[in-house]
Protein backbone atom coordinates (compact mmCIF):
# COMPACT_ATOMS: atom_id res chain seq x y z
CA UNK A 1 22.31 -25.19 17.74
CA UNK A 2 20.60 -24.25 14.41
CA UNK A 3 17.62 -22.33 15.22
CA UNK A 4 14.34 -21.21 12.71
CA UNK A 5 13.49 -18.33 13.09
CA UNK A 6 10.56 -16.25 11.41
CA UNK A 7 10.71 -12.73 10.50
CA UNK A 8 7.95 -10.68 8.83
CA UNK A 9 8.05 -7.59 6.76
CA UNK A 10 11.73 -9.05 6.12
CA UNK A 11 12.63 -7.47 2.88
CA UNK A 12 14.09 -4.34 3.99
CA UNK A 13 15.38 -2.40 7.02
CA UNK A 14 15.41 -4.08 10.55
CA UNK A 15 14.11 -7.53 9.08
CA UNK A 16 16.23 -7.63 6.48
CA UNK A 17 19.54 -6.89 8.15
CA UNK A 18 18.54 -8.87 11.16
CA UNK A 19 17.63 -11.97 8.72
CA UNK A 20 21.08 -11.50 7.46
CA UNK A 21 22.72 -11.53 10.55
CA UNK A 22 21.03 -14.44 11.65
CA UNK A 23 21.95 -16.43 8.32
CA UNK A 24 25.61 -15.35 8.80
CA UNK A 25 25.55 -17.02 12.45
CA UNK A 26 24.18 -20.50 10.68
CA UNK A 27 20.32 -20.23 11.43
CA UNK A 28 17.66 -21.03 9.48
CA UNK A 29 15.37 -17.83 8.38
CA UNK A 30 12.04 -17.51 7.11
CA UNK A 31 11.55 -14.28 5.51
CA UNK A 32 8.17 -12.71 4.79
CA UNK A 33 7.23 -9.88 2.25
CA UNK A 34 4.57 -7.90 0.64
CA UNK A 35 6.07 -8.30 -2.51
CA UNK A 36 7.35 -10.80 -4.75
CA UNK A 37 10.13 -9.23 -6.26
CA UNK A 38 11.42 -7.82 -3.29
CA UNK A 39 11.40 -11.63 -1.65
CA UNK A 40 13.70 -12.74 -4.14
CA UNK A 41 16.04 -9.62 -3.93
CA UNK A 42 15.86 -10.33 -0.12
CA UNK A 43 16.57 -14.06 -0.60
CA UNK A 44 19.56 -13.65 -2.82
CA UNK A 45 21.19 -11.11 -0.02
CA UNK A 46 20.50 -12.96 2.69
CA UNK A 47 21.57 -16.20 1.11
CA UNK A 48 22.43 -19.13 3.07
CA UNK A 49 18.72 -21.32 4.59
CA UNK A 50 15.86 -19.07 3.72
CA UNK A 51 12.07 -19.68 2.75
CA UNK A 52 10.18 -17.17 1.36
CA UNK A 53 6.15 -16.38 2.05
CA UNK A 54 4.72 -13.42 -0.08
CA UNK A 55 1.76 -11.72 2.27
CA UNK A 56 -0.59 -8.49 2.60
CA UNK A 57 -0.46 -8.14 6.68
CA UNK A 58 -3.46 -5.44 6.26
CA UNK A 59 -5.48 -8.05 5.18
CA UNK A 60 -6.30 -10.42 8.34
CA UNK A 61 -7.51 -13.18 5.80
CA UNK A 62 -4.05 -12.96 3.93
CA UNK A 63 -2.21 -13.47 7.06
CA UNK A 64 -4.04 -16.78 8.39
CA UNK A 65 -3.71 -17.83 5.01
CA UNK A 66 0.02 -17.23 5.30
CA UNK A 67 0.02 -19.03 8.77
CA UNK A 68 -1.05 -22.29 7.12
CA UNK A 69 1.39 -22.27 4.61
CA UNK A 70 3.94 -21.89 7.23
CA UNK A 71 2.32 -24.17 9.55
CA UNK A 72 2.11 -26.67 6.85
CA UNK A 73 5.73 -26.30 5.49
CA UNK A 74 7.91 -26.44 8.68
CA UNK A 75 7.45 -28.23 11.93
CA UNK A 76 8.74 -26.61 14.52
CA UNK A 77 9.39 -22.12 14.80
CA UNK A 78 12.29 -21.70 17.44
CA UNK A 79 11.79 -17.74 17.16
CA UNK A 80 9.02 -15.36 15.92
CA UNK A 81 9.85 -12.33 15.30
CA UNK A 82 6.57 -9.51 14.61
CA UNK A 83 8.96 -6.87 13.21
CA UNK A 84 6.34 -6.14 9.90
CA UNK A 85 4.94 -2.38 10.89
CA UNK A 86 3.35 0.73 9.27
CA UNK A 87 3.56 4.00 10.88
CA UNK A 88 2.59 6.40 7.64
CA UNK A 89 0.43 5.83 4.34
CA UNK A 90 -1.42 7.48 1.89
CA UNK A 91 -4.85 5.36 2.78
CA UNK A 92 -4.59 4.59 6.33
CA UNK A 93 -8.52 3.30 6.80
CA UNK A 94 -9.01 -0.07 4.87
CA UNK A 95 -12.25 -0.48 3.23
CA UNK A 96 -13.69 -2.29 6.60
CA UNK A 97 -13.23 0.98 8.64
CA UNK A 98 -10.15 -0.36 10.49
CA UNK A 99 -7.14 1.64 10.83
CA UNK A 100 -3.85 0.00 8.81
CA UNK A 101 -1.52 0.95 11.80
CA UNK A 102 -3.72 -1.36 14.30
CA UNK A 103 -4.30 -4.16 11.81
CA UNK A 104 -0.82 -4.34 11.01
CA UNK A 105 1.36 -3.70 14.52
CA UNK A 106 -1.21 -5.38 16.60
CA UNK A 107 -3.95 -6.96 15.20
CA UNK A 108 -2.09 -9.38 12.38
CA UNK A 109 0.88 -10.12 14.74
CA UNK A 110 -2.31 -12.17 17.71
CA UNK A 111 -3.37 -13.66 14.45
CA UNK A 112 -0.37 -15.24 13.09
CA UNK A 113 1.22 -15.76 16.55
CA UNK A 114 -1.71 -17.99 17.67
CA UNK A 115 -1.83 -20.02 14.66
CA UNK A 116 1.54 -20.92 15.28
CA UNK A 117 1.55 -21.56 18.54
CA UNK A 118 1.80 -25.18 17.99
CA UNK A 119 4.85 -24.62 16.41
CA UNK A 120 6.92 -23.36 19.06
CA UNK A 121 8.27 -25.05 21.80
CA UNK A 122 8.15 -23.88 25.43
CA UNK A 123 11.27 -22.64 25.25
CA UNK A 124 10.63 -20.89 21.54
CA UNK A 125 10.09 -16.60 21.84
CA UNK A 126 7.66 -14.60 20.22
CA UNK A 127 9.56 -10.88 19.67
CA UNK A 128 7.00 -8.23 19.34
CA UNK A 129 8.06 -4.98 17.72
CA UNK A 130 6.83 -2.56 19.80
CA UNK A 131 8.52 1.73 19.89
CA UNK A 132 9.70 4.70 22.28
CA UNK A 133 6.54 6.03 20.48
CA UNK A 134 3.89 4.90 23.09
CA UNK A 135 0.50 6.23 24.32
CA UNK A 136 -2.91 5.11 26.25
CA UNK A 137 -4.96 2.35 23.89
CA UNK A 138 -8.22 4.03 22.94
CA UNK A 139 -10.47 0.98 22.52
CA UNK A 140 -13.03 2.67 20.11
CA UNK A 141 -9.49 2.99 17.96
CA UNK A 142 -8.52 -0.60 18.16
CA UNK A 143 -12.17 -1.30 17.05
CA UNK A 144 -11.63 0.84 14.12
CA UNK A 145 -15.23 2.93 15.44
CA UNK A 146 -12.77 6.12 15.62
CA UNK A 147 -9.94 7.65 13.35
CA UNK A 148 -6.64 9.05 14.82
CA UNK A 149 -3.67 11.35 12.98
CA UNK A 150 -0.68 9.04 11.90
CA UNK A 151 1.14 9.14 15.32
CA UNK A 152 -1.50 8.96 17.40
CA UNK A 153 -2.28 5.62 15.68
CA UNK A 154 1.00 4.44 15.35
CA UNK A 155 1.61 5.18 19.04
CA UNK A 156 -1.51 3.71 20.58
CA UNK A 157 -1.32 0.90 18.39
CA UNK A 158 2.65 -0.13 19.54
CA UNK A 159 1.33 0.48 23.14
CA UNK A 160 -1.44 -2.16 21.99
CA UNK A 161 1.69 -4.50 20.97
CA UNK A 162 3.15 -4.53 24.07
CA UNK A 163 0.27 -4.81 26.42
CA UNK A 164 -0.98 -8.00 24.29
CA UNK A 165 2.74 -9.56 24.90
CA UNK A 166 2.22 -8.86 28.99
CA UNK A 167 -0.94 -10.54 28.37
CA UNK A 168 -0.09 -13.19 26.18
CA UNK A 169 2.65 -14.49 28.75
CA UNK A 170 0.59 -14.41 31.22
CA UNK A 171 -1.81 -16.82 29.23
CA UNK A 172 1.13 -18.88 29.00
CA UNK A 173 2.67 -19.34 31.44
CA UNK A 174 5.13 -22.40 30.73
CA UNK A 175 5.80 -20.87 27.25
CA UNK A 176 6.93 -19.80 24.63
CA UNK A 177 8.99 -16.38 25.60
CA UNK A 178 7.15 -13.31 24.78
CA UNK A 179 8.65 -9.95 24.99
CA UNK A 180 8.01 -6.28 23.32
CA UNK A 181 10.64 -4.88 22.17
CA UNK A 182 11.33 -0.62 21.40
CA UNK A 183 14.65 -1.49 18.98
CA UNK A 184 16.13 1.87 18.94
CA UNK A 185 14.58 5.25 17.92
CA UNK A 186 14.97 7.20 14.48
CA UNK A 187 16.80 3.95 13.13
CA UNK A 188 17.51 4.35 9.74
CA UNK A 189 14.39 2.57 7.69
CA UNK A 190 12.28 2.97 5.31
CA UNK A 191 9.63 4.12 7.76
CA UNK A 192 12.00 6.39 9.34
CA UNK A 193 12.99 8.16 6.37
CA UNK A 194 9.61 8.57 4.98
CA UNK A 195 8.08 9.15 8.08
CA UNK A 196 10.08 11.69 9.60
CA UNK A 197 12.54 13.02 7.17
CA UNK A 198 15.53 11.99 8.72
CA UNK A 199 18.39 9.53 7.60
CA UNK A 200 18.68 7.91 10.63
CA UNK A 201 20.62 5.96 13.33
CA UNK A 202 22.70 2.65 12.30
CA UNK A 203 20.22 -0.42 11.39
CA UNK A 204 22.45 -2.54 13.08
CA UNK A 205 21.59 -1.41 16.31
CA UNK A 206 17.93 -2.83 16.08
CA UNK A 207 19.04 -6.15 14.07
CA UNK A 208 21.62 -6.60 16.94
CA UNK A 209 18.84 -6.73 19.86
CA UNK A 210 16.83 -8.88 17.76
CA UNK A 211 19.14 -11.40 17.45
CA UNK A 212 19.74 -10.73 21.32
CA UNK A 213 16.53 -11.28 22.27
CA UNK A 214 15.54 -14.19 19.65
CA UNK A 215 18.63 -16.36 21.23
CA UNK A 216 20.48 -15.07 24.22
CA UNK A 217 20.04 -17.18 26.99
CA UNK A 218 19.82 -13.83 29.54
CA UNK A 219 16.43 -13.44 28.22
CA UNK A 220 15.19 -17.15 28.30
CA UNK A 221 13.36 -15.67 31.40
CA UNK A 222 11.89 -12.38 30.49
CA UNK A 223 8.17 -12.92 29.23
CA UNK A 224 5.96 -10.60 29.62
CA UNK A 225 8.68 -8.21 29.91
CA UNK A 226 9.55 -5.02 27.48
CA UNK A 227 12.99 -4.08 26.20
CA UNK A 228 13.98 -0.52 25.41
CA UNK A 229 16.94 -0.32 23.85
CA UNK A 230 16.94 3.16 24.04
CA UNK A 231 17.39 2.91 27.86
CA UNK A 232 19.56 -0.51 27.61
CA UNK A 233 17.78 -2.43 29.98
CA UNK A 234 13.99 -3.22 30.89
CA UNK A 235 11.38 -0.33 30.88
CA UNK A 236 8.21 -0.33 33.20
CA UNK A 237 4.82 -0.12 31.37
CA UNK A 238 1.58 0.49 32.85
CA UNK A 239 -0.22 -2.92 32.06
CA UNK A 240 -3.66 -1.79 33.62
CA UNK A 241 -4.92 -1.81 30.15
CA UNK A 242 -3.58 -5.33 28.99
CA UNK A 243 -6.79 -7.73 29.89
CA UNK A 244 -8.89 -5.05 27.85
CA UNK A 245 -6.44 -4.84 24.85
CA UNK A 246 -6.29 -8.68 24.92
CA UNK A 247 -10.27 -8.94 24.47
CA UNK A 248 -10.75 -6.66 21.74
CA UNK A 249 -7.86 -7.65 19.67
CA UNK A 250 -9.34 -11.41 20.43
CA UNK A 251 -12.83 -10.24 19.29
CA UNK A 252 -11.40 -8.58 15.95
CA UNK A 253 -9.95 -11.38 14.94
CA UNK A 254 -11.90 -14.25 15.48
């Protein structure tokens, strides 16, 4: 069965070669970008059934505003995947004194996912990129009120990611599917290579639990859960901070 399947920050890396895979098995892909020119570069590799949405996910506005157009072009999302992220950059603090990292890995994924909520069936998934690169939420963080270094951010801010998918399926019960996901470590993106310095593992093995977890039916059952890939299998995560996550990033983005 066709599925659709939305993928931000699409145009490159894990997005883009998961986008392609997904096109190659006969789905339908919405692909999501920063840039214009990159979309179309995207589109014409992916080929087959794409749409295209051009979107700033540091900008919270910009991403409801890209909700509605998606909301208003296509009736039903079988699969959302949150794989858009930002570990490094030159100007992490946006002018409103939040921190890029926790706008983009946690705060824009709650914003689209719940406007298209009423887009996805019970049986639809919502795939949450989330790392091995984990650590303790500091709420005054989240709340932009405090500045971290670049991996304490990214880090807290992927731990963020995964609580609000705990607490997300536990807000809904009958569905959709939510699960966090850590793809693979030092895969070889653009975030990796700028980030770290390093060339990297094989894309494939992040784009290839994606498409696991977007469609297999062995994980029709697993919300709330988290995925390592690292490991193989599920990974245990201290969820005592979910509820709190789950209010602030609710607060930030009314």
């Amino acid at each position: 069965m066709t599925k659709t399947i939305f993928i931000t920050g699409s145009t490159d890396g894990i997005g883009l070669l998961t986008a392609k895979t997904l096109v190659a098995q006969g789905h339908k892909v919405i692909l999501h970008g920063r840039s214009a020119g990159k979309l179309e570069a995207a589109a014409k590799e992916v080929g087959g059934k794409v749409a295209s949405y051009e979107a700033d996910l540091s900008s919270l506005e910009a991403t409801s505003a890209l909700a509605e157009m998606v909301n208003d072009d296509h009736g039903r999302i079988d699969v959302l995947i949150n794989n858009a992220g930002v570990y490094k950059t030159s100007n992490p603090i946006l002018p409103n004194g939040q921190d890029v990292r926790f706008v983009v890995n946690t705060l824009a994924p709650h914003v689209l996912t719940a406007a298209l909520l009423p887009r996805l069936p019970s049986e639809g998934r919502v795939i949450n990129l989330s790392s091995a690169a984990q650590a303790p939420v500091d709420l005054a963080a989240l709340s932009g009120e405090k500045q971290l270094d670049d991996m304490g951010a990214y880090a807290q801010s992927k731990r963020a990611i995964t609580l609000w998918s705990a607490a997300m399926a536990a807000n809904h019960p009958t569905g959709p599917v939510f699960i966090a996901v850590n793809p693979g470590s030092l895969l070889a993106s653009k975030m990796v290579k700028e980030g770290f310095g390093v060339a990297g593992n094989d894309l494939q093995i992040g784009a290839d639990i994606l498409c696991r977890l977007a469609l297999d039916g062995d994980f029709a059952k697993a919300s709330g859960r988290y995925w390592d890939n690292d490991a193989g299998g599920f990974g245990n995560v201290d969820l005592s901070q979910a509820n709190a996550v789950m209010r602030v990033v609710s607060e930030l983005t009314l």
